[in-house]
Protein backbone atom coordinates (compact mmCIF):
# COMPACT_ATOMS: atom_id res chain seq x y z
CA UNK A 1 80.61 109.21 71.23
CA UNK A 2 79.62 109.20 74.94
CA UNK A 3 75.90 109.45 75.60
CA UNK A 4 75.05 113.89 76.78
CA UNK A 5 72.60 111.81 79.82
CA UNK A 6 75.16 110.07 80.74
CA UNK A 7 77.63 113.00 81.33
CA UNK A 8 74.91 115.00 83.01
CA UNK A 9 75.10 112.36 85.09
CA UNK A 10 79.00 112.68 86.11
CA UNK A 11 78.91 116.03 85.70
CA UNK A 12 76.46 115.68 88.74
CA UNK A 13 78.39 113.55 90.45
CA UNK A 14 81.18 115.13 90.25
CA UNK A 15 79.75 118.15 91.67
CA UNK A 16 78.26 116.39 94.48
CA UNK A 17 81.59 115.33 95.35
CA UNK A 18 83.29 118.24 94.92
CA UNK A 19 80.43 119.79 97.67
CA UNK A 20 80.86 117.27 100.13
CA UNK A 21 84.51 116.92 100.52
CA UNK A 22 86.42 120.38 99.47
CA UNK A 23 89.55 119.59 101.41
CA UNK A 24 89.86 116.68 99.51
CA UNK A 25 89.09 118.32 96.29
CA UNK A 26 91.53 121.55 97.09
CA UNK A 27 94.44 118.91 97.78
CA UNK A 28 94.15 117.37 94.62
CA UNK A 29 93.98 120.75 92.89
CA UNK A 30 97.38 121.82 94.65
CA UNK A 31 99.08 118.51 93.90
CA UNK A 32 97.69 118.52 90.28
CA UNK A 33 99.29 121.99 89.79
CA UNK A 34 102.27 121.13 91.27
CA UNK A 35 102.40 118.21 89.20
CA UNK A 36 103.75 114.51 90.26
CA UNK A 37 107.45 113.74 89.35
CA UNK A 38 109.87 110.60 89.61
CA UNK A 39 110.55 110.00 93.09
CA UNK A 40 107.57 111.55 94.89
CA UNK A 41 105.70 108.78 97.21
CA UNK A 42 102.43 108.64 96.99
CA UNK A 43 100.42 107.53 99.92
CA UNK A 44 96.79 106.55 100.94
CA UNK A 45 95.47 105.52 104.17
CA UNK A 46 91.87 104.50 105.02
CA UNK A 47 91.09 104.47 108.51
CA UNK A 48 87.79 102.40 109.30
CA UNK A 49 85.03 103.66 111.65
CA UNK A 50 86.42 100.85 113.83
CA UNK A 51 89.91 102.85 114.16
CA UNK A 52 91.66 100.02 111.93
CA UNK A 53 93.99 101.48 109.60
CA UNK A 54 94.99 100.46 106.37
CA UNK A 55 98.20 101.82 104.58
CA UNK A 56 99.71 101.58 100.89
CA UNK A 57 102.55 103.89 99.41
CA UNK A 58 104.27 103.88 96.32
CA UNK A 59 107.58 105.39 94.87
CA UNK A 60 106.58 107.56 91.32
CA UNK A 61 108.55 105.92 88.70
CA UNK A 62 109.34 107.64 85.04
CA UNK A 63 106.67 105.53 83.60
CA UNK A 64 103.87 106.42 86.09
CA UNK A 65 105.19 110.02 85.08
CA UNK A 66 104.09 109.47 81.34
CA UNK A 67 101.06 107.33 82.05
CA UNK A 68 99.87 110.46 84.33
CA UNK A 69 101.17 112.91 80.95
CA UNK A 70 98.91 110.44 78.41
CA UNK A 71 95.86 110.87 80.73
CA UNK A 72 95.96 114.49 80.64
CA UNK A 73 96.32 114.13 76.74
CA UNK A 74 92.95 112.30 76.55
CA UNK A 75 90.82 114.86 76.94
């Protein structure tokens, strides 16, 4: 049984997140409620304060499809 101090603590951490970066937080809300299916690429970028620019994509496969089904089983 998870300790009730320690999910104060994400609880708050969450929330601080959520308050710092909304945009961020309302994109994952639209893609969660879209939902991600087979074939959809998923892509992340991270662009250092330098201007160097890091990029990885992958293709959603019917197995990242479940994994992402069992996760939202767990709670």
């Amino acid at each position: 049984m998870p300790n009730p101090a320690d999910i104060m603590k994400l609880m708050g951490m969450k929330n601080k997140f959520e308050s710092s970066h909304p945009k961020f937080v309302s994109f994952i809300k639209d893609v969660a409620s879209h939902g991600i299916t087979e074939g959809d690429i998923l892509e992340v970028t991270i662009t250092r304060p330098t201007g160097e620019k890091t990029t990885a994509n992958l293709r959603v496969t019917a197995d990242d499809v479940e994994m992402v089904q069992d996760l939202k089983n767990l709670r």
